[in-house]
C-alpha atoms as a PDB file:
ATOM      1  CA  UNK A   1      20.460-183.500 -23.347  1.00  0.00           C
ATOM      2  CA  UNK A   2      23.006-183.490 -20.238  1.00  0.00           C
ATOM      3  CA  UNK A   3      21.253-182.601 -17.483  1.00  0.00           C
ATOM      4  CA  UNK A   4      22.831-179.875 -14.301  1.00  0.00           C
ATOM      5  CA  UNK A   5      24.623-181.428 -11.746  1.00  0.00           C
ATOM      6  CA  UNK A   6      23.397-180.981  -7.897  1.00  0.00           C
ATOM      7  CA  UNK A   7      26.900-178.803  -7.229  1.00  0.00           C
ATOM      8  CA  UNK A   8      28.370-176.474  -9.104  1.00  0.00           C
ATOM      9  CA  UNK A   9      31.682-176.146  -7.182  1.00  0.00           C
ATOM     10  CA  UNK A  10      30.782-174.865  -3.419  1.00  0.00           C
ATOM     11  CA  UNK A  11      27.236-174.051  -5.127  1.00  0.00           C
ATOM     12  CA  UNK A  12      24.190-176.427  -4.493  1.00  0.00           C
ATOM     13  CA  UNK A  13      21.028-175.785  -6.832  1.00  0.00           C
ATOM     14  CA  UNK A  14      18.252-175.319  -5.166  1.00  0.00           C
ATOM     15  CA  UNK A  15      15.518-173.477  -7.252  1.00  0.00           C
ATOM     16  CA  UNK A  16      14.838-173.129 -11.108  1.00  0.00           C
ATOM     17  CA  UNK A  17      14.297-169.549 -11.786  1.00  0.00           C
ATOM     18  CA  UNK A  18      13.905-169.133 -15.345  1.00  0.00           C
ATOM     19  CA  UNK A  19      15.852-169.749 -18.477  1.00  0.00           C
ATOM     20  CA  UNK A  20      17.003-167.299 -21.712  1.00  0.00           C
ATOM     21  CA  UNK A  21      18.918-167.676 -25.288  1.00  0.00           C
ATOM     22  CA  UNK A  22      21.533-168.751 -23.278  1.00  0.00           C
ATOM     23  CA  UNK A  23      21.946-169.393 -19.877  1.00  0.00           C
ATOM     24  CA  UNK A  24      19.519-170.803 -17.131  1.00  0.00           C
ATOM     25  CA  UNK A  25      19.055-168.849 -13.982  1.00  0.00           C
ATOM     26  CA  UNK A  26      19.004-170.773 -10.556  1.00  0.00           C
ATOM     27  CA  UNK A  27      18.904-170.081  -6.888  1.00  0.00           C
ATOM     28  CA  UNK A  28      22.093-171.531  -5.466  1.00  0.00           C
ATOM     29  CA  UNK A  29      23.083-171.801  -1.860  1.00  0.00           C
ATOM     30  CA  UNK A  30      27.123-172.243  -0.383  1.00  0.00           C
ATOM     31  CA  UNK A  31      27.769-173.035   3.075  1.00  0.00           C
ATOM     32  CA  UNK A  32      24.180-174.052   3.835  1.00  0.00           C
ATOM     33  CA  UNK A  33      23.075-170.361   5.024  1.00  0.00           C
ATOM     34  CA  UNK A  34      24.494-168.374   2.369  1.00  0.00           C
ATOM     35  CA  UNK A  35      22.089-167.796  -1.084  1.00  0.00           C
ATOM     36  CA  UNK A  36      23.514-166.625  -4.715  1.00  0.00           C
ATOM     37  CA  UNK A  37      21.960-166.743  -7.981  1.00  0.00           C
ATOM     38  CA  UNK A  38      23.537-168.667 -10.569  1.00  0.00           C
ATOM     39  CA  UNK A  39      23.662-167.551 -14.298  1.00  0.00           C
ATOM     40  CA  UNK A  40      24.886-171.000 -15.985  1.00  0.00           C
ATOM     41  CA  UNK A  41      25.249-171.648 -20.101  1.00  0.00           C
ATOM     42  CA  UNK A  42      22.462-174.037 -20.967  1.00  0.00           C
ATOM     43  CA  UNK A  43      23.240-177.771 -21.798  1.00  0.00           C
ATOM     44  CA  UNK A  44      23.129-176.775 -25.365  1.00  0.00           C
ATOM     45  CA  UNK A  45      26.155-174.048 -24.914  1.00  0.00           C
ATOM     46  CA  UNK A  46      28.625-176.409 -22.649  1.00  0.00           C
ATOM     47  CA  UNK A  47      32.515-175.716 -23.973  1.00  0.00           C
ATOM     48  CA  UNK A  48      30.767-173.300 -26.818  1.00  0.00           C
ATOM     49  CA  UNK A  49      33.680-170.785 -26.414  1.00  0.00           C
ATOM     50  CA  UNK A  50      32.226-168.150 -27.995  1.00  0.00           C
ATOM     51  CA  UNK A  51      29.292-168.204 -25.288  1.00  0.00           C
ATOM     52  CA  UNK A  52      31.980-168.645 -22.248  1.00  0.00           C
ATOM     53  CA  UNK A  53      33.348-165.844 -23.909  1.00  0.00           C
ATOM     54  CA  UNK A  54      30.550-163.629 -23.735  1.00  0.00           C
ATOM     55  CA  UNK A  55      29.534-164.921 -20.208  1.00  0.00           C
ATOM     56  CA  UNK A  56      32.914-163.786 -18.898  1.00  0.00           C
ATOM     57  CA  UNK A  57      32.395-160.618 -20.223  1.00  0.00           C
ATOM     58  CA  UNK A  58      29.634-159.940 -18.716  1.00  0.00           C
ATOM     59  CA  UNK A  59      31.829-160.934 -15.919  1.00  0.00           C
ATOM     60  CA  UNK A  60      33.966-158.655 -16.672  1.00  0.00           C
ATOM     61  CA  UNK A  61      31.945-155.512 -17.087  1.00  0.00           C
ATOM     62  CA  UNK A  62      29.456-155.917 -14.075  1.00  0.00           C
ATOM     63  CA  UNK A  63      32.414-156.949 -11.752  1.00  0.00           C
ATOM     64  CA  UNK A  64      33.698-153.463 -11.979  1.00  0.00           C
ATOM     65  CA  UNK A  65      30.042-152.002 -11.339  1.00  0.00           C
ATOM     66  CA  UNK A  66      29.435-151.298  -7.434  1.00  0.00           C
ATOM     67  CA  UNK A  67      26.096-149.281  -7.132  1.00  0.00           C
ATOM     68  CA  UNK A  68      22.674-149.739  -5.151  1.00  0.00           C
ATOM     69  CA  UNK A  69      21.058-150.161  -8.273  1.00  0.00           C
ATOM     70  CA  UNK A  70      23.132-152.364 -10.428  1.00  0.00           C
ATOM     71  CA  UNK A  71      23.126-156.304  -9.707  1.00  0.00           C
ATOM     72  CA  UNK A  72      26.225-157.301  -8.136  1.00  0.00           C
ATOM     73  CA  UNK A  73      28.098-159.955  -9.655  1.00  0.00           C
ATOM     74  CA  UNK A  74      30.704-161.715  -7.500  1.00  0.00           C
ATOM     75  CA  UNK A  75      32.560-164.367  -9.491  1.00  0.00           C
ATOM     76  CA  UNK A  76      33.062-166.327 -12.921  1.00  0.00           C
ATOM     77  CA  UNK A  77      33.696-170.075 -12.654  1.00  0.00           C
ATOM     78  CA  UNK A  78      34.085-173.393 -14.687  1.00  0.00           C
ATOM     79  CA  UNK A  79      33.305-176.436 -13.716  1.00  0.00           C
ATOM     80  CA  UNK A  80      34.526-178.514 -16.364  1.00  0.00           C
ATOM     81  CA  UNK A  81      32.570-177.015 -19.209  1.00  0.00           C
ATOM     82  CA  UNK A  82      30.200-175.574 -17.606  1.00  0.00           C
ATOM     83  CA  UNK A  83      30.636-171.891 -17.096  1.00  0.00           C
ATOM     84  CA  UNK A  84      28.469-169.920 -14.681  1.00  0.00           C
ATOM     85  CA  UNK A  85      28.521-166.747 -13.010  1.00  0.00           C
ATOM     86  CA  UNK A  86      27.794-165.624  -8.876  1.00  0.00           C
ATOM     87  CA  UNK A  87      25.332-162.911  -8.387  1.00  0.00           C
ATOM     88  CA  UNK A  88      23.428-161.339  -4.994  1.00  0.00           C
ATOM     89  CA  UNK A  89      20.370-162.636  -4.562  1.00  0.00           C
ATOM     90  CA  UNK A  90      17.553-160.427  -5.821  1.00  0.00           C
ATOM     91  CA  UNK A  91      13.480-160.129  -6.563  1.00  0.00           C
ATOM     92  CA  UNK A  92      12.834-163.008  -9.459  1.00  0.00           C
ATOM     93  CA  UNK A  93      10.550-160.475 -10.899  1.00  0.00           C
ATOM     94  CA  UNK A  94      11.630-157.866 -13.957  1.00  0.00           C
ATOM     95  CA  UNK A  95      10.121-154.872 -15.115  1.00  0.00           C
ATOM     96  CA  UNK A  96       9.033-156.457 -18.159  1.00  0.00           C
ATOM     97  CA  UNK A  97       6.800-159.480 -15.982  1.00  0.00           C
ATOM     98  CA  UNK A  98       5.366-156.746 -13.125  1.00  0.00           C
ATOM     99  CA  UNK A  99       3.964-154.394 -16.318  1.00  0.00           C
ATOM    100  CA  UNK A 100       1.896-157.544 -17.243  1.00  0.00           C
ATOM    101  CA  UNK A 101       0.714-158.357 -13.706  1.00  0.00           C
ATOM    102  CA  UNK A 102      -0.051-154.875 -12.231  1.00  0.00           C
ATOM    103  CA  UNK A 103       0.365-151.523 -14.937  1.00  0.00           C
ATOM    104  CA  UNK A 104      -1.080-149.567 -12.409  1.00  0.00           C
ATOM    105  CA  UNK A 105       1.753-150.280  -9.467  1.00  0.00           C
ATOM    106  CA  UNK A 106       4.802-149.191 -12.323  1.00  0.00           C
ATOM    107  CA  UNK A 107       2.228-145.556 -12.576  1.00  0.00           C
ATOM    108  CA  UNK A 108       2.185-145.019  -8.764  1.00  0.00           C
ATOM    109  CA  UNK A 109       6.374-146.391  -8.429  1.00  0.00           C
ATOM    110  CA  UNK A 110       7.472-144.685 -11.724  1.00  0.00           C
ATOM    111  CA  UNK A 111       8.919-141.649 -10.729  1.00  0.00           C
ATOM    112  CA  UNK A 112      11.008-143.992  -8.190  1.00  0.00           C
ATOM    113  CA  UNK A 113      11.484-146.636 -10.891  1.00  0.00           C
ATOM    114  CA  UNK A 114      13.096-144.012 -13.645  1.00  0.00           C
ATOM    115  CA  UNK A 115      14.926-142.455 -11.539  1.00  0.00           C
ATOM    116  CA  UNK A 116      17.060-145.435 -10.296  1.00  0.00           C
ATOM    117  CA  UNK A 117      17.283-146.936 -13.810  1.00  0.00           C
ATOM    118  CA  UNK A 118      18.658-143.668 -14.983  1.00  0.00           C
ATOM    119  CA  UNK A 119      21.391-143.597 -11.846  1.00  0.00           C
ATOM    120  CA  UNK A 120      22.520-147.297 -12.521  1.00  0.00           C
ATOM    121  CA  UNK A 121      22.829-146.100 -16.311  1.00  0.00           C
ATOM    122  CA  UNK A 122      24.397-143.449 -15.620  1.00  0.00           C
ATOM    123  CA  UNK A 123      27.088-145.457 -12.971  1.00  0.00           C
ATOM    124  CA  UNK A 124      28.141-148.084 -16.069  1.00  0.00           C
ATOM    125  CA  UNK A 125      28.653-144.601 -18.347  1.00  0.00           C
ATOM    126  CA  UNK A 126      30.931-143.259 -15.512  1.00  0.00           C
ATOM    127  CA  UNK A 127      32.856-146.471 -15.787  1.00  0.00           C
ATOM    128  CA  UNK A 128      32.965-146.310 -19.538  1.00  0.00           C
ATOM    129  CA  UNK A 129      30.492-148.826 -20.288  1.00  0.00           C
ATOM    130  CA  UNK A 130      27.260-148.510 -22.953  1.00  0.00           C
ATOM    131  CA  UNK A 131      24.977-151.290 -21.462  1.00  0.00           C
ATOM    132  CA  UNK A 132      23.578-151.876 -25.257  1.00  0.00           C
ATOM    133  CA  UNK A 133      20.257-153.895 -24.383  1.00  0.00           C
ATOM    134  CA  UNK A 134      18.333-151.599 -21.797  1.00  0.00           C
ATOM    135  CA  UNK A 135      14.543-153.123 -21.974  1.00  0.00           C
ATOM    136  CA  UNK A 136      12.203-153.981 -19.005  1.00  0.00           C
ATOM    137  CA  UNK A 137      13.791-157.562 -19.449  1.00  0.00           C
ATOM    138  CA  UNK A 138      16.467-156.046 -17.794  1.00  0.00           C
ATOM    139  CA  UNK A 139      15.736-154.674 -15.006  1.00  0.00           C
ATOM    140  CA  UNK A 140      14.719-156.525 -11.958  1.00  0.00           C
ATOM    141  CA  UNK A 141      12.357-154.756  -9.174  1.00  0.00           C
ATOM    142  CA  UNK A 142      10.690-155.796  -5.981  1.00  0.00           C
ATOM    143  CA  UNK A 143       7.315-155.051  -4.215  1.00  0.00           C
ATOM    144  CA  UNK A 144       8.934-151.738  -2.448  1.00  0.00           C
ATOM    145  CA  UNK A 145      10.060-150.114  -6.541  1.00  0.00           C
ATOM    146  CA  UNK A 146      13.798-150.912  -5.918  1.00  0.00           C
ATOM    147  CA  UNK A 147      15.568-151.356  -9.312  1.00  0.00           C
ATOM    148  CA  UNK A 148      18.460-153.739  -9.819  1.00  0.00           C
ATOM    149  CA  UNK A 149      20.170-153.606 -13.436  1.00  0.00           C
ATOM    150  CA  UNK A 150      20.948-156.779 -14.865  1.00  0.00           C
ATOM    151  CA  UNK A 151      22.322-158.624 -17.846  1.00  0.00           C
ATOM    152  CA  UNK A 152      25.981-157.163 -19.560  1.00  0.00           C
ATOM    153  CA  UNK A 153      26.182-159.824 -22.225  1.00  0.00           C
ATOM    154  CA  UNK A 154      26.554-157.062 -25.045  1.00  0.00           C
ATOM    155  CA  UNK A 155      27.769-154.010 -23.283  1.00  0.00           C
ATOM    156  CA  UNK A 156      30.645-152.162 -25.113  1.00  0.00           C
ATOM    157  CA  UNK A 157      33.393-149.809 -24.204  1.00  0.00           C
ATOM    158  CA  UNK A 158      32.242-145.829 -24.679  1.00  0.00           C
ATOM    159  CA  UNK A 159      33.681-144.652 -28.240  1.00  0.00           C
ATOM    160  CA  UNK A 160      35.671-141.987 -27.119  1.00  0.00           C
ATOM    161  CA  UNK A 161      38.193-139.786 -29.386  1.00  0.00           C
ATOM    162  CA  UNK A 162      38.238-139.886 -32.951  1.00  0.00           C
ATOM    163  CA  UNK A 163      39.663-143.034 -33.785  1.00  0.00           C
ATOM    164  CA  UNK A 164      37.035-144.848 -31.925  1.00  0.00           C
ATOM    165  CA  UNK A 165      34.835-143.230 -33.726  1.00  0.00           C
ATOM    166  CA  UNK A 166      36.310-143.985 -37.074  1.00  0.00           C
ATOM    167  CA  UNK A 167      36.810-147.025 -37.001  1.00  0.00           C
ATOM    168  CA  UNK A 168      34.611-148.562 -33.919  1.00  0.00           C
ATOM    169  CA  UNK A 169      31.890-149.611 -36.892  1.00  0.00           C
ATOM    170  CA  UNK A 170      30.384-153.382 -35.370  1.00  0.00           C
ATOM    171  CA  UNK A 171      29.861-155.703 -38.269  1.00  0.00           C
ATOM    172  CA  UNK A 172      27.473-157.766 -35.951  1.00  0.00           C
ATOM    173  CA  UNK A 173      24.664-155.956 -34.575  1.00  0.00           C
ATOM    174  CA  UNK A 174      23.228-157.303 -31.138  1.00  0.00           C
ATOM    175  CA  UNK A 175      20.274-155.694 -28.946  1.00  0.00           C
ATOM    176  CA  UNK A 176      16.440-155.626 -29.119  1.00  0.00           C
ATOM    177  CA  UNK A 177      15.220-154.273 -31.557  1.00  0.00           C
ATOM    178  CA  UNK A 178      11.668-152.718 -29.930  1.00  0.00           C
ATOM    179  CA  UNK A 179      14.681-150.322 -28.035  1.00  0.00           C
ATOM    180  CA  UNK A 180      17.589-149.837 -29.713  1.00  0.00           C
ATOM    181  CA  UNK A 181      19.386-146.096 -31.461  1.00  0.00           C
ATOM    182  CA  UNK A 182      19.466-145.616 -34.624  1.00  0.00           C
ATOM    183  CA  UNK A 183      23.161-145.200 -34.418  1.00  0.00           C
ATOM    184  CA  UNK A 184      23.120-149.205 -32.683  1.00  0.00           C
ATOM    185  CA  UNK A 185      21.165-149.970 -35.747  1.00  0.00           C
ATOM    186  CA  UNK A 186      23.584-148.775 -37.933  1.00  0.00           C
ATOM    187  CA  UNK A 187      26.589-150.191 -35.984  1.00  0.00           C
ATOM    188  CA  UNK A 188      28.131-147.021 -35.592  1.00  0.00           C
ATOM    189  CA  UNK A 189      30.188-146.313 -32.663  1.00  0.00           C
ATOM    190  CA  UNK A 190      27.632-145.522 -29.288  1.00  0.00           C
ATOM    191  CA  UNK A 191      28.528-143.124 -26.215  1.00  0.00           C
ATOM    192  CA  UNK A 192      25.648-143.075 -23.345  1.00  0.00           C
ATOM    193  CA  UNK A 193      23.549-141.384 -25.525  1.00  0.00           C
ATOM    194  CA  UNK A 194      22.528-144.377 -27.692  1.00  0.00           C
ATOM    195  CA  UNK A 195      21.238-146.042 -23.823  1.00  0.00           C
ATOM    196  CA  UNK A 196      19.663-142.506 -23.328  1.00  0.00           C
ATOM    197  CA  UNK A 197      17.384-143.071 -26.547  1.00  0.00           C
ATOM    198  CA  UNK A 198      17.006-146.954 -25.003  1.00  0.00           C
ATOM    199  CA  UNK A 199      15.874-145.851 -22.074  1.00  0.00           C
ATOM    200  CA  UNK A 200      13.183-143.380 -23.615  1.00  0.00           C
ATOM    201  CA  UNK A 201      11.634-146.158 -25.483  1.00  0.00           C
ATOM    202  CA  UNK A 202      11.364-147.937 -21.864  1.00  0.00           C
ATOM    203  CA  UNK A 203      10.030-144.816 -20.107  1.00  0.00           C
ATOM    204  CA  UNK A 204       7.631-144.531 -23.295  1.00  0.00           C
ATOM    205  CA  UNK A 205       6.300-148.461 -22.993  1.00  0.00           C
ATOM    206  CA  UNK A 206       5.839-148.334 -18.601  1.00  0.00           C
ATOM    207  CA  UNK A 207       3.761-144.887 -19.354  1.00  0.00           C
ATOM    208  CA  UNK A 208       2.036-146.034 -22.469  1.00  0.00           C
ATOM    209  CA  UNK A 209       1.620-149.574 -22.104  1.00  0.00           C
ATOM    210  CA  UNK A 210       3.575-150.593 -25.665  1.00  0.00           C
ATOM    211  CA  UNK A 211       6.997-149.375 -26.593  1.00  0.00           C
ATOM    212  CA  UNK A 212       7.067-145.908 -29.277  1.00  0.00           C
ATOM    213  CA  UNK A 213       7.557-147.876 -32.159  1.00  0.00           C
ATOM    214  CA  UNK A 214       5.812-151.149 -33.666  1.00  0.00           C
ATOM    215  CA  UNK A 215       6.743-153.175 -36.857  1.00  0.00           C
ATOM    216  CA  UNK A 216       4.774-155.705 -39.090  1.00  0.00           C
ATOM    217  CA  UNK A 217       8.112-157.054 -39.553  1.00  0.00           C
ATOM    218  CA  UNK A 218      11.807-157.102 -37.804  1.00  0.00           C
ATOM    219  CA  UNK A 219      13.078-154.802 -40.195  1.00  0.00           C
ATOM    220  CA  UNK A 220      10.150-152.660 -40.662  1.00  0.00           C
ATOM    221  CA  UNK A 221      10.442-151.709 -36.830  1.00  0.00           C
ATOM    222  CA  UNK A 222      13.987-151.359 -37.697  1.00  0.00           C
ATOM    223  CA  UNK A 223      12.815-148.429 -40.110  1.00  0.00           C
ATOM    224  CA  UNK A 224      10.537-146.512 -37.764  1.00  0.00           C
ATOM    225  CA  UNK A 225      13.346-146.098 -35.660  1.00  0.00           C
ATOM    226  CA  UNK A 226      15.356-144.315 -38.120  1.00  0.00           C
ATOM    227  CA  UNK A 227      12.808-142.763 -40.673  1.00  0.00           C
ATOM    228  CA  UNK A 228       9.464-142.559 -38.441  1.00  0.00           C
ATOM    229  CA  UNK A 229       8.184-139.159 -36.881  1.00  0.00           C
ATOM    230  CA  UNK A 230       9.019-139.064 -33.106  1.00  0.00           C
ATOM    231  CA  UNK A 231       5.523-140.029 -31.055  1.00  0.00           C
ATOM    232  CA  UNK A 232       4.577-138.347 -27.978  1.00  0.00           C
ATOM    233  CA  UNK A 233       3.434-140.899 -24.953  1.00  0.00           C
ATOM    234  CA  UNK A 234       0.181-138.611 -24.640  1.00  0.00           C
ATOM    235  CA  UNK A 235      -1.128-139.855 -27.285  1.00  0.00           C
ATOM    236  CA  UNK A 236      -1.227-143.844 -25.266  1.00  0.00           C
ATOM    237  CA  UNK A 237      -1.739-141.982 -21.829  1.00  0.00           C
ATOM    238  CA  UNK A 238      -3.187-138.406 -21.766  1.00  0.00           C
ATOM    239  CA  UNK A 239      -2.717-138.292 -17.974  1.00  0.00           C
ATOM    240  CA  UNK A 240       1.477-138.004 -18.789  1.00  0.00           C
ATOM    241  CA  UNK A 241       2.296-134.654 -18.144  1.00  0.00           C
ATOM    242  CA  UNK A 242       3.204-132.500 -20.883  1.00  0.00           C
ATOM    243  CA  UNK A 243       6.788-131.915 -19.869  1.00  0.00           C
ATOM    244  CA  UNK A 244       7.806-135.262 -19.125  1.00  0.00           C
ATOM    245  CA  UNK A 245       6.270-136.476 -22.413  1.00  0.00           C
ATOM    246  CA  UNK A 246       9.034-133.692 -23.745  1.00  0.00           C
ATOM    247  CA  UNK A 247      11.525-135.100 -22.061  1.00  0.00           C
ATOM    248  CA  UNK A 248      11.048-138.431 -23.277  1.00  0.00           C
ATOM    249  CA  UNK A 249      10.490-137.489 -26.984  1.00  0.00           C
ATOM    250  CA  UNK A 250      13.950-135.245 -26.416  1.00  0.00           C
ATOM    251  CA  UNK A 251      15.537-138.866 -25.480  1.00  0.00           C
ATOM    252  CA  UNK A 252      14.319-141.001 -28.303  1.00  0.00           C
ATOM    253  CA  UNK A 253      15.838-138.350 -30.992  1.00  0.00           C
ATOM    254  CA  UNK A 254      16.871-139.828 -33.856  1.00  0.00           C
ATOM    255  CA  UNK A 255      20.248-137.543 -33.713  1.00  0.00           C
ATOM    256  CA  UNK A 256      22.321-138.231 -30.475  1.00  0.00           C
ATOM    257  CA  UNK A 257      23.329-134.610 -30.467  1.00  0.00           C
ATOM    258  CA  UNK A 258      19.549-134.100 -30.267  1.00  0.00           C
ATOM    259  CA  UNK A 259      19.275-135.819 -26.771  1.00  0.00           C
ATOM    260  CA  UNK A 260      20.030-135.261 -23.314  1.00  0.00           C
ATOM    261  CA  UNK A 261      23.789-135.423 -23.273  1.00  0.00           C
ATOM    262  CA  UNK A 262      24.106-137.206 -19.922  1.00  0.00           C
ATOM    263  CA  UNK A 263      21.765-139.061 -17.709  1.00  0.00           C
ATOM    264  CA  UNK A 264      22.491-136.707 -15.342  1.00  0.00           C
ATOM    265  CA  UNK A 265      20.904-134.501 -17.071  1.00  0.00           C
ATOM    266  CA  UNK A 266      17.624-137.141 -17.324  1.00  0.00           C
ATOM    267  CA  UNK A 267      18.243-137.077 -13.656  1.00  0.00           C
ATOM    268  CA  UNK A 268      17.864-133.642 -13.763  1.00  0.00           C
ATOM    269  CA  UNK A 269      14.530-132.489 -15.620  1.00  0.00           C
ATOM    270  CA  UNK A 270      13.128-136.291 -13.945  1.00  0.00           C
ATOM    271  CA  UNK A 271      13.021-134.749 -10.640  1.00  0.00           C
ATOM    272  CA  UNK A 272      12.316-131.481 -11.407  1.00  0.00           C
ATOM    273  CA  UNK A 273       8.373-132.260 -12.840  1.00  0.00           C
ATOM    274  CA  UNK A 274       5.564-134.728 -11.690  1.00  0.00           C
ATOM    275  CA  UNK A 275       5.012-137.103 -14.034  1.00  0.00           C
ATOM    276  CA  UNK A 276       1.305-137.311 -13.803  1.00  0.00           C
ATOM    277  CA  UNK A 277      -1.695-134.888 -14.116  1.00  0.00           C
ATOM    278  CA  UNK A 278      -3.725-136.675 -11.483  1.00  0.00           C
ATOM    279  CA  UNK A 279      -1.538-139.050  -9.264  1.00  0.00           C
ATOM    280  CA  UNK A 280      -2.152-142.780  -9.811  1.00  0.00           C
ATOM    281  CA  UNK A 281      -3.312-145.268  -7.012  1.00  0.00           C
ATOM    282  CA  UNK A 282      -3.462-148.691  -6.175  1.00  0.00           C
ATOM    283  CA  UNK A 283      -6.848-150.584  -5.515  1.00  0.00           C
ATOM    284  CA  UNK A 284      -7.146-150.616  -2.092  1.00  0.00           C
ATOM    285  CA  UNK A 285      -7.136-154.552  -1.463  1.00  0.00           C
ATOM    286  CA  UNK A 286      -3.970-154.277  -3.866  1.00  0.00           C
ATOM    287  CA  UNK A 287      -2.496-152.072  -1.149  1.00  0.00           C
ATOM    288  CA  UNK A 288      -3.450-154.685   1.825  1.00  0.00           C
ATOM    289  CA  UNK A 289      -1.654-157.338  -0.121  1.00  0.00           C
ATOM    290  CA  UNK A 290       1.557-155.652  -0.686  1.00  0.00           C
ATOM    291  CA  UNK A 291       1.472-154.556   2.945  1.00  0.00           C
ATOM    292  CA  UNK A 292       1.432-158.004   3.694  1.00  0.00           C
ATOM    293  CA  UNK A 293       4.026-159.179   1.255  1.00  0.00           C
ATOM    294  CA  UNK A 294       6.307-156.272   1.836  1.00  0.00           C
ATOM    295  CA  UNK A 295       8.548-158.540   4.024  1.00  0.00           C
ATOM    296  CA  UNK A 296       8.908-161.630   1.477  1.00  0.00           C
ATOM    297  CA  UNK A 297       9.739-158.867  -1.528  1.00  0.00           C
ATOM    298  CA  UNK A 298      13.012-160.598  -2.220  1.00  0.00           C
ATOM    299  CA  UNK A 299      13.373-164.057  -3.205  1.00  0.00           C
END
């Protein structure tokens, strides 16, 4: 297999990060002071134009994205046939990875955490943009519970008016398929609302440790989210309060119409309850540590 080269135009690699389907992640620096991430098509996907394609996309879509809370993505570049995009420089560390090493920290941050994942949401629906794929995967977060939104691969154009919505059926279907709407599902055409129900499932799995919906099989998880009976989060954590376990089961309606209509309004009842009956805390040697981290939080 070909093998990275030491430069990717002005770029030098300097740290492996992690790799997806995809693309490989790395820690570049230009100018010897200045440090990027790197999102570069794996070996496997050189000159594979329908993965350039959806790398400049994603290009595309976060480019025009400028919030606190969103991952800012600077450039899209070949060299030769390697494409690879520029982003800041962030925490290495997702949502999905800091649930497995410390549940308890998400419980004492969540309130903070929701909040800013519904704001960067709601900044792509503002621009027109359903993100399509919003798991824990895809958000990244540091030791002080800031959020950066990441990964635009699949996000579509809002289906607006009624010709998008007559004939904006997908015949593929992309997403994950622990979060995604029953209208994604079907391929129908998606507003905000179909992240709103994503986003739901999320809030469901960092209260109640697993995601509202399991499968024995792909499509039998498939099912559940269209046929199965809407779960409440209190049943995996009775310390949820009552009205934010509404809230979420309001989100993950099977109907759209059924939901919040905007995430402004999940802004809105989010800040206007507690989440918790009796207000989570770290261990206190868990506290020390993060003290003492608190100035290496980004990497």
């Amino acid at each position: 297999m070909s093998q990275l080269p030491d430069f990717l135009g002005p770029y030098r690699l300097t740290k492996y990060i992690r790799s997806g389907n995809s693309s490989q992640i790395w820690e570049a620096v230009r100018d010897k002071t200045e440090r990027f991430v790197l999102k570069i098509l794996r070996p496997d996907h050189w000159g594979n134009k329908d993965e350039i394609g959806l790398l400049k996309h994603e290009f595309e879509v976060g480019h025009s994205l400028m919030h606190p809370s969103v991952i800012r993505i600077h450039e899209f570049n070949m060299e030769g046939q390697i494409a690879y995009l520029v982003l800041d420089v962030f925490s290495i560390l997702n949502v999905k990875q800091a649930m497995r090493e410390n549940p308890v920290r998400i419980h004492v941050q969540f309130s903070k955490i929701a909040e800013q994942m519904a704001l960067a949401l709601g900044h792509m629906h503002e621009k027109g943009w359903v993100h399509c794929d919003v798991k824990p995967d895809n958000f990244l977060l540091n030791e002080k519970g800031v959020i950066k939104l990441i990964d635009f691969t699949i996000s579509r154009k809002a289906a607006t008016g009624m010709l998008s919505r007559m004939f904006g059926k997908q015949k593929v279907i992309r997403g994950t398929r622990s979060y995604m709407s029953p209208e994604q599902i079907r391929g129908q055409p998606l507003d905000g609302r179909a992240d709103i129900y994503s986003l739901g499932c999320l809030y469901f799995e960092l209260l109640g440790g697993k995601p509202p919906y399991t499968g024995d099989n792909p499509n039998d998880l498939l099912q559940k989210h269209l046929t199965a009976g809407i779960p409440s989060v209190v049943v995996q954590n009775d310390n949820v309060m009552p009205e934010l376990a509404a809230l979420i089961r309001k989100m993950i309606s099977k109907k759209a119409d059924d939901r919040p209509s905007s995430m402004a309004e999940v802004m809105k009842e989010l800040r206007a309850q507690k989440p918790f009956k009796v207000a989570p805390k770290l261990p206190a040697a868990t506290v020390e540590a993060s003290a003492d981290d608190s100035e290496e939080s980004e990497s």
